[in-house]
C-alpha atoms as a PDB file:
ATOM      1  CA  UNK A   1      30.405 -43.500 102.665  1.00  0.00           C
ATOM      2  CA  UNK A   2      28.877 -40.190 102.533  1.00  0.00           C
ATOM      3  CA  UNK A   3      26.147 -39.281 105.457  1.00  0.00           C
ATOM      4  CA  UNK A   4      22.840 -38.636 105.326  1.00  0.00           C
ATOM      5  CA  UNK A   5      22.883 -35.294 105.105  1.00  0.00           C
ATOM      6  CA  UNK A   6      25.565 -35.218 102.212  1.00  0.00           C
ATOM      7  CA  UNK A   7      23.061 -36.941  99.943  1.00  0.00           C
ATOM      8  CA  UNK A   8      20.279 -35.062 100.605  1.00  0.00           C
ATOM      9  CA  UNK A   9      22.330 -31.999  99.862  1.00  0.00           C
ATOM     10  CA  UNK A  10      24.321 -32.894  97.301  1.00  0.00           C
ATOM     11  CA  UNK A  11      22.299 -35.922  95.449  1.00  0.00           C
ATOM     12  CA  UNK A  12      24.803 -35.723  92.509  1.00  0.00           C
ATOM     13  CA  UNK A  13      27.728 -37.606  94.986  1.00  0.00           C
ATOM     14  CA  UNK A  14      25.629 -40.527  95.921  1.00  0.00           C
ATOM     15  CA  UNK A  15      26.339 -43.427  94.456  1.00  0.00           C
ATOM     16  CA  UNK A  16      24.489 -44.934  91.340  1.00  0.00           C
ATOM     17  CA  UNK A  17      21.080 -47.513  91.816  1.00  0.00           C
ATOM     18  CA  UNK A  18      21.923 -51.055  90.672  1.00  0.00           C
ATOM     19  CA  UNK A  19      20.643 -52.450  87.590  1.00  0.00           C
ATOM     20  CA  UNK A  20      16.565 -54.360  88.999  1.00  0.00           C
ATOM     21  CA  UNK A  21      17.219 -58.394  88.673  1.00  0.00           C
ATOM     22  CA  UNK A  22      14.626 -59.996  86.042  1.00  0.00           C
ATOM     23  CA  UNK A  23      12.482 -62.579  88.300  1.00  0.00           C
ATOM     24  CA  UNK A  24       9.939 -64.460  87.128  1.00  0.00           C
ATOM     25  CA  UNK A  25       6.770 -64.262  89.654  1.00  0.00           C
ATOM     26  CA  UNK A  26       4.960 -67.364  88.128  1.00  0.00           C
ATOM     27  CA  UNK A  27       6.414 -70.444  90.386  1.00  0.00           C
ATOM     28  CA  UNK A  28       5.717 -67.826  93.261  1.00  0.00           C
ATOM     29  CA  UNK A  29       2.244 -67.348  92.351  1.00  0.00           C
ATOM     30  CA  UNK A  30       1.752 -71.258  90.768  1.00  0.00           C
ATOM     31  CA  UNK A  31       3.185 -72.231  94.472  1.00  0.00           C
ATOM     32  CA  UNK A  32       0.526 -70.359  96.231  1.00  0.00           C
ATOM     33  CA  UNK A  33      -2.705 -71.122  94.108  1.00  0.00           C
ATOM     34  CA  UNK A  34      -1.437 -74.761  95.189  1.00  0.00           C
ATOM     35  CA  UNK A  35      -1.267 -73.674  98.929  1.00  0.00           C
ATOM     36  CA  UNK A  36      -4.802 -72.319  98.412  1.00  0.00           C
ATOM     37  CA  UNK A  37      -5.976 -75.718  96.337  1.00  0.00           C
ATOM     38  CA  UNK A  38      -4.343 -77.490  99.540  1.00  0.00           C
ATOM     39  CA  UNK A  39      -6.600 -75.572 102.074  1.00  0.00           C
ATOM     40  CA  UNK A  40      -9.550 -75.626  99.665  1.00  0.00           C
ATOM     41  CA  UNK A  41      -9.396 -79.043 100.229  1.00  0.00           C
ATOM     42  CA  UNK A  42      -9.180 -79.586 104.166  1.00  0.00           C
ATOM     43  CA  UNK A  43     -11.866 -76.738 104.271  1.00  0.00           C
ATOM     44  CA  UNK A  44     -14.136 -78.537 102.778  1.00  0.00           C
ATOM     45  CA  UNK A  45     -13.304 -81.644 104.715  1.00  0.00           C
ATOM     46  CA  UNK A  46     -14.210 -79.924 107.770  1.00  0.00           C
ATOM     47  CA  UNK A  47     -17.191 -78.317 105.937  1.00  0.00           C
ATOM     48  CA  UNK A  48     -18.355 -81.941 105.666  1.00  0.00           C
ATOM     49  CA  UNK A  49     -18.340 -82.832 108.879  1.00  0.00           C
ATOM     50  CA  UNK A  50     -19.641 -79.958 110.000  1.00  0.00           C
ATOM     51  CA  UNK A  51     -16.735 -78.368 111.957  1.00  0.00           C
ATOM     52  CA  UNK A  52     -16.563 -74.842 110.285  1.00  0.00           C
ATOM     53  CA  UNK A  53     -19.232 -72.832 108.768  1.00  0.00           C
ATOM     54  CA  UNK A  54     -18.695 -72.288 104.625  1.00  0.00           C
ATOM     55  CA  UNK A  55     -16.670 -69.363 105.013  1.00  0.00           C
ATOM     56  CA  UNK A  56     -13.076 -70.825 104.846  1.00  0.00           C
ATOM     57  CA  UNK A  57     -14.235 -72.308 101.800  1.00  0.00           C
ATOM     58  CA  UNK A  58     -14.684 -68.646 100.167  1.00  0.00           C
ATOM     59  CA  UNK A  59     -11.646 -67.376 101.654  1.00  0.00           C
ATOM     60  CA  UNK A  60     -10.122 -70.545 100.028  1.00  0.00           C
ATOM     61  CA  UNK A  61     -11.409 -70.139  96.689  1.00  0.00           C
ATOM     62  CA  UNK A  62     -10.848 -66.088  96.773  1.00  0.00           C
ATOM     63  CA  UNK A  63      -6.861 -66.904  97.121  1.00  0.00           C
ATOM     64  CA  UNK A  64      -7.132 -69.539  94.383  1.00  0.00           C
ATOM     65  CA  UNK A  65      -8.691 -66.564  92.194  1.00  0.00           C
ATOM     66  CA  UNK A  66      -6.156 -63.537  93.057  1.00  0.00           C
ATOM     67  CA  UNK A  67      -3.573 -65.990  92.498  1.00  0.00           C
ATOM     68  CA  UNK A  68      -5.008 -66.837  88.909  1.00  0.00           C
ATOM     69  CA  UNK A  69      -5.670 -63.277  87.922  1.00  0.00           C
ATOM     70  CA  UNK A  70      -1.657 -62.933  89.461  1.00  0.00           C
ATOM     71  CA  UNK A  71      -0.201 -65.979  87.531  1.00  0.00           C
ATOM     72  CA  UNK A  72      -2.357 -64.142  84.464  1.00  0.00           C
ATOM     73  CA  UNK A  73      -0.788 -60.682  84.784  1.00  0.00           C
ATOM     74  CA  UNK A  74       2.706 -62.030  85.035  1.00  0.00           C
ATOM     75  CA  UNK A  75       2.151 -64.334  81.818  1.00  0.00           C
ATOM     76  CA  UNK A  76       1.069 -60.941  80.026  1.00  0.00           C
ATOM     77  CA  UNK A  77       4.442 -58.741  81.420  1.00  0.00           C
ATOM     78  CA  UNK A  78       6.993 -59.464  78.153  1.00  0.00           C
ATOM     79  CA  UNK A  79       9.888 -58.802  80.933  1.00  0.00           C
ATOM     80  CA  UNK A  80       9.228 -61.401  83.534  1.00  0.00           C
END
């Protein structure tokens, strides 16, 4: 294994990258709009009764959004 200072001098000897590994990001990102739809759900429970203030509930529904526009961008990438 050549050190650290080997590469950095002579870039040619180190050895080549590996090939990236396809993945598919939508179960990751269908997974967490769930999580989100989940805690949407309890927020407004305690919302109801008047434990928290209607904040979680926009944190809630702002994770349920970025993970839409996510699932959305990885539907549009041909290679995922």
């Amino acid at each position: 294994m050549p050190s650290l200072i080997e590469v950095v001098l002579h870039p040619d000897r180190r050895k080549a990258s590996p090939e990236p590994v396809a993945v598919s990001l939508r179960p990751v990102f269908l997974v967490g709009i769930v999580v989100w739809l989940v805690a949407l759900g309890v927020s407004a429970l305690l919302w109801w009764r008047g434990t928290i203030d209607s904040t979680s509930l926009w944190v809630c529904a702002t994770g349920m959004l970025l993970g839409a526009g996510g699932y959305l961008w990885s539907r549009q990438s041909p290679d995922r």
